[in-house]
Each structure stands twice: as structure tokens, then as C-alpha cells.
N, C-alpha and C. Protein backbone atom coordinates (compact mmCIF):
# COMPACT_ATOMS: atom_id res chain seq x y z
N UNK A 1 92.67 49.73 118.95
CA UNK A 1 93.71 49.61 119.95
C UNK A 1 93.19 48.74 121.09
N UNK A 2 93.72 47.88 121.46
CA UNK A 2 93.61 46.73 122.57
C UNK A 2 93.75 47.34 123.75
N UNK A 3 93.02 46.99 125.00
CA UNK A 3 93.39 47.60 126.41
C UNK A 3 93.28 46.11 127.13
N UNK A 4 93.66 45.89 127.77
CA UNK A 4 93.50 44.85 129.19
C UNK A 4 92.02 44.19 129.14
N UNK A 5 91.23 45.17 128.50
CA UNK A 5 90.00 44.75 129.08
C UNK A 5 89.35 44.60 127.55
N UNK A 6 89.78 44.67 126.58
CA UNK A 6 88.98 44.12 125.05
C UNK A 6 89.83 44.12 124.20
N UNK A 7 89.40 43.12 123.51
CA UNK A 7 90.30 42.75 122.08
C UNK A 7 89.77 43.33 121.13
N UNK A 8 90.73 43.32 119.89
CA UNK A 8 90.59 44.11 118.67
C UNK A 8 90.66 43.22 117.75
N UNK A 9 90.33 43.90 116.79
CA UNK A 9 89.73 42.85 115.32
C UNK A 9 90.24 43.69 114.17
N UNK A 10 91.07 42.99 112.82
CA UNK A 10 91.54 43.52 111.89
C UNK A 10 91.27 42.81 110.66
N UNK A 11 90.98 42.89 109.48
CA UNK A 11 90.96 41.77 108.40
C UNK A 11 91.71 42.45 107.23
N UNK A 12 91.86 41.52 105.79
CA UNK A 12 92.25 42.06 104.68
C UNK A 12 91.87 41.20 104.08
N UNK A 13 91.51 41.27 102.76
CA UNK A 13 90.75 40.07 101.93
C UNK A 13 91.93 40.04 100.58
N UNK A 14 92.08 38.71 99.95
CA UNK A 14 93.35 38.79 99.39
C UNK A 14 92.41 37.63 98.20
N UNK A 15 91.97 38.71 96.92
CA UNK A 15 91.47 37.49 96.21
C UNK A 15 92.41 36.79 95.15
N UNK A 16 92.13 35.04 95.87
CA UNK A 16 93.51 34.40 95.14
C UNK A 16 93.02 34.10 93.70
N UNK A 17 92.05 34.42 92.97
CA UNK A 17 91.47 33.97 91.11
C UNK A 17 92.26 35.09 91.00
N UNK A 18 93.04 36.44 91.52
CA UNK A 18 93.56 37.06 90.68
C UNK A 18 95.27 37.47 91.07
N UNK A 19 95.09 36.87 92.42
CA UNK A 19 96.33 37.01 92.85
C UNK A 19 96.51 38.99 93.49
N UNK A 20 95.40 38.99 93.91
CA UNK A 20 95.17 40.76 93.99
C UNK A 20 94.73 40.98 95.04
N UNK A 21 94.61 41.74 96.12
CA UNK A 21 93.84 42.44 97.19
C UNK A 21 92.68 42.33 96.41
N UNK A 22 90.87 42.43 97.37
CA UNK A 22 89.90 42.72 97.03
C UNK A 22 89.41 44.29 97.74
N UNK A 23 89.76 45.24 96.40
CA UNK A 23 89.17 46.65 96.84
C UNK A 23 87.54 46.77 96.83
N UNK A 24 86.94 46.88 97.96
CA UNK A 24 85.84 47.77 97.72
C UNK A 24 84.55 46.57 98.41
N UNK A 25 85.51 45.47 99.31
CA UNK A 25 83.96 44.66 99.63
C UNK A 25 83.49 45.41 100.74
N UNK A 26 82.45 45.54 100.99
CA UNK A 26 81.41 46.00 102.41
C UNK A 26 81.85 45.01 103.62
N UNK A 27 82.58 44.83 104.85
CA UNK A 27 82.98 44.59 106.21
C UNK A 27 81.63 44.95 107.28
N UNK A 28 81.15 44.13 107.81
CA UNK A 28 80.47 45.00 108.66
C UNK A 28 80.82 43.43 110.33
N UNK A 29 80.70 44.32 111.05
CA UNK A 29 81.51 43.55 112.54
C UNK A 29 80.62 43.64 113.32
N UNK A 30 80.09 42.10 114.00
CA UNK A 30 79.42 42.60 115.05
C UNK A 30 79.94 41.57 116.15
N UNK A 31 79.73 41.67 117.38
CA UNK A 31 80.25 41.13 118.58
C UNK A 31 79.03 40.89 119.72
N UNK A 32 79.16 39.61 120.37
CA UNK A 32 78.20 39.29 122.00
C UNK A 32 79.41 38.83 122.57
N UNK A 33 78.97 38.95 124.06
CA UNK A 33 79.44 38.68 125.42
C UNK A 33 78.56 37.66 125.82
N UNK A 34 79.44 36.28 124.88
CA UNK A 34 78.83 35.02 126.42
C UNK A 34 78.22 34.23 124.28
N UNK A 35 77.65 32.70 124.68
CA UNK A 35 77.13 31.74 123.50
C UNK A 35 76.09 32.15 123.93
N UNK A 36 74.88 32.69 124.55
CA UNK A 36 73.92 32.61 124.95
C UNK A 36 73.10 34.32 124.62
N UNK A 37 74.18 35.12 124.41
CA UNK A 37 73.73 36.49 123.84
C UNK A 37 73.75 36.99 122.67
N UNK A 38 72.43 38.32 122.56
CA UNK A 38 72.17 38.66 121.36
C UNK A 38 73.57 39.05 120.23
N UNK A 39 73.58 39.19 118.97
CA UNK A 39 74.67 40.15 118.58
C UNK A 39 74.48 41.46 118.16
N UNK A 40 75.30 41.90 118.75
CA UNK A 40 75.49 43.11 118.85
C UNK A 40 76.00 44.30 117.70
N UNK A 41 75.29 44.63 116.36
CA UNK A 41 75.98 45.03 115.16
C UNK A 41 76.68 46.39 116.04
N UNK A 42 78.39 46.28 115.25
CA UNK A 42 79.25 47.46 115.90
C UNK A 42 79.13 48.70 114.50
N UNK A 43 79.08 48.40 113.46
CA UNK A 43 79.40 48.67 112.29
C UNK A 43 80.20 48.24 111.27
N UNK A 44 80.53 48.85 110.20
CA UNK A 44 81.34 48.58 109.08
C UNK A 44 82.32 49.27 108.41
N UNK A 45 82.63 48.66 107.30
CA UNK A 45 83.66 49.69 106.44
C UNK A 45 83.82 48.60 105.43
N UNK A 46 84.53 49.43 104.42
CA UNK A 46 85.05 48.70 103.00
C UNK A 46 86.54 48.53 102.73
N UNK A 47 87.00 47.44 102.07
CA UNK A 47 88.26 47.22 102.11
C UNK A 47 88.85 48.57 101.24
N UNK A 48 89.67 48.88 101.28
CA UNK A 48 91.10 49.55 100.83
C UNK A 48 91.36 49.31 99.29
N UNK A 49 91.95 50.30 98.85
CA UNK A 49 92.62 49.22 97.66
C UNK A 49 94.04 48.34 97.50
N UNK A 50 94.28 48.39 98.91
CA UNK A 50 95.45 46.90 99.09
C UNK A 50 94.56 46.24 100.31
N UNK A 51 92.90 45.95 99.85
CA UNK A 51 92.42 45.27 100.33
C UNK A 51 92.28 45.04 101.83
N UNK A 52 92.50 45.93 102.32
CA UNK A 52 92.24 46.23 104.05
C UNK A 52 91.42 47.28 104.56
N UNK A 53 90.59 46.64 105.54
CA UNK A 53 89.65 47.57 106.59
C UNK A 53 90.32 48.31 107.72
N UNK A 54 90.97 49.05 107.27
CA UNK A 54 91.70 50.23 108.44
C UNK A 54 90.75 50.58 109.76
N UNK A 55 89.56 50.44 109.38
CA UNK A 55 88.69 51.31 110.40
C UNK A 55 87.67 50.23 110.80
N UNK A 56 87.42 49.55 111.41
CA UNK A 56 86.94 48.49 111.42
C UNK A 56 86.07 49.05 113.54
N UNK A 57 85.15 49.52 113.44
CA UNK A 57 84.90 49.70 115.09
C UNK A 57 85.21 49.05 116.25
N UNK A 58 85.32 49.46 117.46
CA UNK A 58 86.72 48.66 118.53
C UNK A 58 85.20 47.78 118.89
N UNK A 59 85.84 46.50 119.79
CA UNK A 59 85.11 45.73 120.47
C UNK A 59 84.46 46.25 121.93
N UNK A 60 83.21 46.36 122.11
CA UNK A 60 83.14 46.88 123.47
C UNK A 60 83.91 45.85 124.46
N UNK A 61 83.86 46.68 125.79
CA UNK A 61 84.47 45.49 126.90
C UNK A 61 83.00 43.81 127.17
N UNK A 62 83.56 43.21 127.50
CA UNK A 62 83.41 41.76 127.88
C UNK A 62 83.09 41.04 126.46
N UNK A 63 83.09 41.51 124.97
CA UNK A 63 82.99 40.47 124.11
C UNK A 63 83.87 39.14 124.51
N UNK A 64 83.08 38.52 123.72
CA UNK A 64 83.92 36.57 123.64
C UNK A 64 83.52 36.25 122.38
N UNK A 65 82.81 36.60 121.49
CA UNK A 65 82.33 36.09 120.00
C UNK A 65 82.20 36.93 119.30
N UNK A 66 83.29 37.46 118.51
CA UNK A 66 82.70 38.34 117.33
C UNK A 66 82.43 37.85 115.55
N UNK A 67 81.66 38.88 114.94
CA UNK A 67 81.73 38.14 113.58
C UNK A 67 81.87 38.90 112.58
N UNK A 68 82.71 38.59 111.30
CA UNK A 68 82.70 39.56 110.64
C UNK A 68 82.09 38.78 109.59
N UNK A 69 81.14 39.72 108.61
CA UNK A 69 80.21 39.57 107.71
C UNK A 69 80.79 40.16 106.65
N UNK A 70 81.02 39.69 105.10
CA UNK A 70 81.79 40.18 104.07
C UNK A 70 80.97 39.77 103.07
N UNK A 71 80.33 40.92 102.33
CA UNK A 71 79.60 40.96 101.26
C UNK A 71 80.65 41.27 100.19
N UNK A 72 80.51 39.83 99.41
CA UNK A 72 81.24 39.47 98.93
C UNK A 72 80.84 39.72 97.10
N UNK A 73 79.11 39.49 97.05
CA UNK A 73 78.55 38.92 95.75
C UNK A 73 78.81 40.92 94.75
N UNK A 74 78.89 41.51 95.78
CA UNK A 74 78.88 43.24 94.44
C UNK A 74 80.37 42.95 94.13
N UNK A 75 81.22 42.13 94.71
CA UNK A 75 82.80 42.70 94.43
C UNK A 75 82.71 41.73 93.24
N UNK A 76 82.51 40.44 93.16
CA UNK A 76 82.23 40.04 92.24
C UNK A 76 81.65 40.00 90.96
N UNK A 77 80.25 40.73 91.06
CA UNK A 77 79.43 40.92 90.02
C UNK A 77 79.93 42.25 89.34
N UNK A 78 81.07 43.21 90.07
CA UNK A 78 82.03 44.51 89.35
C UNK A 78 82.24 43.96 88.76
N UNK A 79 83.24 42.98 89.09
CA UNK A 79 84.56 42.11 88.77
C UNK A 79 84.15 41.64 87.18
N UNK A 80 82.88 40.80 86.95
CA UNK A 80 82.57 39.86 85.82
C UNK A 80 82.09 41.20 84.89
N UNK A 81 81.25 42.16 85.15
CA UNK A 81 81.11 43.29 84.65
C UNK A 81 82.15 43.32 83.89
N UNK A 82 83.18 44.41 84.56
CA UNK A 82 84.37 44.78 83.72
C UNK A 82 85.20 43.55 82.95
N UNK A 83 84.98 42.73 83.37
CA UNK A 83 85.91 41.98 82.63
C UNK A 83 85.10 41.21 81.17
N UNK A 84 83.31 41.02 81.33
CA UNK A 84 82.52 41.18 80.12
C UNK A 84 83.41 42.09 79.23
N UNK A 85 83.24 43.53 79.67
CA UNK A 85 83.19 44.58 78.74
C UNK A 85 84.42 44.70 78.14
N UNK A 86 85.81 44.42 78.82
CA UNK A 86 87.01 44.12 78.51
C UNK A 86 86.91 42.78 76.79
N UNK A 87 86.31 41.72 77.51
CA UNK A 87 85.88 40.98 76.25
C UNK A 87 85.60 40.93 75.37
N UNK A 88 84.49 41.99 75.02
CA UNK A 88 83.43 42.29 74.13
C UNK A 88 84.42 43.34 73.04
N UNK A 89 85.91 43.62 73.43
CA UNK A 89 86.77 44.15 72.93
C UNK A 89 87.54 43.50 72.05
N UNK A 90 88.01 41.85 72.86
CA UNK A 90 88.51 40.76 72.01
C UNK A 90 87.84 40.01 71.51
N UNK A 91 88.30 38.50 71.30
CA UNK A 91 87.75 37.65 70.61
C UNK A 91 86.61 37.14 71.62
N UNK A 92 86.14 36.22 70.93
CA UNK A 92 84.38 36.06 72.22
C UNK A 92 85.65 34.68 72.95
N UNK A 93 85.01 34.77 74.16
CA UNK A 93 85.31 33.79 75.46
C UNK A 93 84.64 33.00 76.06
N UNK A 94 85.11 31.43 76.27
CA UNK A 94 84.03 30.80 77.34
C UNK A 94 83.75 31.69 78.17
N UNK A 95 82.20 31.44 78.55
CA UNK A 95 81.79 32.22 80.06
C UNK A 95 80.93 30.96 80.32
N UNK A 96 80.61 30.92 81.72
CA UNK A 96 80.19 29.98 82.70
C UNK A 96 78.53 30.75 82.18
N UNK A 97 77.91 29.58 82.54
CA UNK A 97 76.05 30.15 82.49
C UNK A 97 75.60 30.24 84.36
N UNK A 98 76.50 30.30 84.72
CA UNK A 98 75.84 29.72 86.07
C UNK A 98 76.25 31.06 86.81
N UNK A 99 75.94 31.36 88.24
CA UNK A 99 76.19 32.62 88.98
C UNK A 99 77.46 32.43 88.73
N UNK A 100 78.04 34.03 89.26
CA UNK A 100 79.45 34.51 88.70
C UNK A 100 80.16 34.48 90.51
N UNK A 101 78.99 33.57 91.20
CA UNK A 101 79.61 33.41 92.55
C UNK A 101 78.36 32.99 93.68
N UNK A 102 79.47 31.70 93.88
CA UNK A 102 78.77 30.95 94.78
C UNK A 102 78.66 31.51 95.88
N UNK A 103 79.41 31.73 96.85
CA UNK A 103 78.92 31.96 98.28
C UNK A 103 78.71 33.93 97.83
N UNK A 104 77.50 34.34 98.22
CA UNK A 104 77.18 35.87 98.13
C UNK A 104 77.54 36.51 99.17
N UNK A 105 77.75 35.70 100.47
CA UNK A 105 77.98 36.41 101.70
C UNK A 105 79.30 35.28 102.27
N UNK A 106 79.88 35.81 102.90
CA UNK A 106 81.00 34.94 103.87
C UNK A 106 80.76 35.80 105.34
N UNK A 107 80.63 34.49 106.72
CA UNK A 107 80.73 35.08 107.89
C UNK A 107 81.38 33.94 108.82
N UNK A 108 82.27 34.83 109.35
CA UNK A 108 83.08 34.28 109.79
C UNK A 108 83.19 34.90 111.29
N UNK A 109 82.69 33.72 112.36
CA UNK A 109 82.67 33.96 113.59
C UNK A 109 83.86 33.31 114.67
N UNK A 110 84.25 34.21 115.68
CA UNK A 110 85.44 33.33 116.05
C UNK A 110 85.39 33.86 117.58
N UNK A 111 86.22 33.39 118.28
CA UNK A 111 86.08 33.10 119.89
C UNK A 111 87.52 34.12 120.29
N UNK A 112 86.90 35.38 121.17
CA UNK A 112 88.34 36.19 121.43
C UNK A 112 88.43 36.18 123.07
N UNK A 113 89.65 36.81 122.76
CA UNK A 113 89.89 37.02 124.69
C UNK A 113 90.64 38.24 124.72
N UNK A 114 90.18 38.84 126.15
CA UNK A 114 90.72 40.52 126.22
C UNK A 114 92.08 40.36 126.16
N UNK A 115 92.72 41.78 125.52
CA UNK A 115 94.02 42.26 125.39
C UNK A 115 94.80 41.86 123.93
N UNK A 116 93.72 40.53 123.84
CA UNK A 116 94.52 39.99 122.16
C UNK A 116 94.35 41.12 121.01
N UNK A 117 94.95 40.56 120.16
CA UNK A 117 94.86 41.34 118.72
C UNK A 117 94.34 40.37 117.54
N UNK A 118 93.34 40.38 117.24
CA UNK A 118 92.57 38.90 115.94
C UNK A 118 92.37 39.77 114.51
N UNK A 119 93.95 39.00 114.04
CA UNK A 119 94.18 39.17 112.44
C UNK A 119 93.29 38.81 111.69
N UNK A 120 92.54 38.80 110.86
CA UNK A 120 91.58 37.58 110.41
C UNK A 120 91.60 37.60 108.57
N UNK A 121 92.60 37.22 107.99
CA UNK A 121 92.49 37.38 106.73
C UNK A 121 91.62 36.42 105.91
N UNK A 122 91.06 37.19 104.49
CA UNK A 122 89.94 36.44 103.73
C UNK A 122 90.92 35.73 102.30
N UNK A 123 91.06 34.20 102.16
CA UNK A 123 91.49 34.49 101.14
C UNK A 123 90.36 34.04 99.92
N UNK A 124 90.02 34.33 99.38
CA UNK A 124 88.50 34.67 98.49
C UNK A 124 88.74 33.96 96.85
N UNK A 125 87.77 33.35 95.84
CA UNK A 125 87.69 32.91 94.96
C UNK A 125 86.09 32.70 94.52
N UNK A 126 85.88 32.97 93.49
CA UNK A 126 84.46 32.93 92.70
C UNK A 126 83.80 31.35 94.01
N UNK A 127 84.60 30.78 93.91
CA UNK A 127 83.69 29.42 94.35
C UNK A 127 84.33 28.93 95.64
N UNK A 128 84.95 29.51 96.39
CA UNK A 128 85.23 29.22 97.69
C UNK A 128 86.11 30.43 98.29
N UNK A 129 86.49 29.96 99.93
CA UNK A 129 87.21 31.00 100.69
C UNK A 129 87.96 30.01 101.85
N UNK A 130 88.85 30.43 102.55
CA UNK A 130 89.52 30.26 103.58
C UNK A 130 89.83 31.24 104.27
N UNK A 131 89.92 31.24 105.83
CA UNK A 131 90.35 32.26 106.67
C UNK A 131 91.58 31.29 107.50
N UNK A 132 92.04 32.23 108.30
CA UNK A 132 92.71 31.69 109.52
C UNK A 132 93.24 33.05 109.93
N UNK A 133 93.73 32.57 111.54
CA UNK A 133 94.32 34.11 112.53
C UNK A 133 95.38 34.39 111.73
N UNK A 134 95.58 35.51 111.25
CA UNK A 134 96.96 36.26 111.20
C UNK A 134 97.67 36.65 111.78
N UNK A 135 98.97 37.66 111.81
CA UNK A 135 99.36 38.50 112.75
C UNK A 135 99.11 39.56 112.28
């Protein structure tokens, strides 16, 4: 909840290789006051299974930079898991020899101001990502 005096932070990760929410990545948020200060880890949480961090810890007062950190490489390496074992049911399938995912971590730092509300959705793929503000 936003007051006059700090902004709030929300995300949802929406992975587009399946066209699905991503249940179950690790979120963890941290925030400084000022380009010149330490960061400050607030804590974490895991997405939802319609892919949202409900609980995400509030910003203390005077942040200006927070970041959210999304461990990305376990949701993935489930992901190729089950879908191996799904395989190994049908006929055999190309599979890639190479990691089952390029970026292992995504962090995404951004510039707030008190009273706002910062949407921040992930949209996620084995080999890339995009963010931008939401509502």
C-alpha cells in the first residue's frame, strides 16, 4: 500500500514460449535511497500460479532505486524436466544440446517516486525477456 511518503512495487511474469503465467519463480526486491547508496535486500516471494507476487515487501520511506531480481534458471530447468519426461512417452524429439536457458537470472532496476504504484511485468522466454511499467 502506497502512502505520500513511499512507493510500492508489484510484478507478474507472463511466459510468452508458452503463452502461460510463470508459477513458482523466486522474486526477491531490494531498494536504496539516492545512485550513490548501498542496496538494501527487502525480501522475497514466489510467483502464484497466475504468475503473480502478491506479497512482495513494502518500500521503506526515501527509496529512489529499487530492483527486482528473478531467478529465472529452476523455472526453466522444471519446465525442460517435465516436458523430457512427457517425451520419453512419445516419439523421440529435436532437443537443443545447449543450456535450456540463456539468461539464469533477470534484474531489473528502475527509478521510483513516493506515492506511485510500479507495475513491473516480466514477459519471459528460454532466450530472452522484456519488461515495461504496467498498471
Amino acid at each position: 500500500m502506497s502512502t505520500s511518503t513511499t512507493a510500492s512495487v508489484s510484478t507478474h511474469i507472463l511466459d510468452t514460449s508458452l503463452g502461460r503465467p510463470a508459477e513458482g519463480v523466486a522474486v526477491h526486491l531490494s531498494a536504496r535511497g539516492g545512485r550513490a547508496a548501498d542496496w538494501q535486500a527487502l525480501g522475497g516471494s514466489a510467483t502464484d500460479a497466475d504468475g503473480r507476487c502478491k506479497d512482495l515487501p513494502a518500500l521503506p520511506e526515501g527509496t529512489t532505486h529499487v530492483r527486482l531480481d528473478f531467478a529465472v534458471e529452476a523455472y526453466f530447468e522444471d519446465r525442460t524436466a517435465k516436458k523430457q519426461a512427457d517425451a520419453q512417452q512419445d516419439a523421440p524429439a529435436n532437443r537443443d544440446s545447449g543450456p535450456g536457458v540463456f539468461f539464469p537470472e533477470v534484474a531489473i532496476t528502475f527509478a521510483v517516486v513516493p506515492g506511485e504504484h510500479y507495475h513491473v511485468p516480466l514477459l519471459l522466454n528460454p532466450f530472452g525477456y522484456s519488461v515495461y511499467r504496467g498498471s
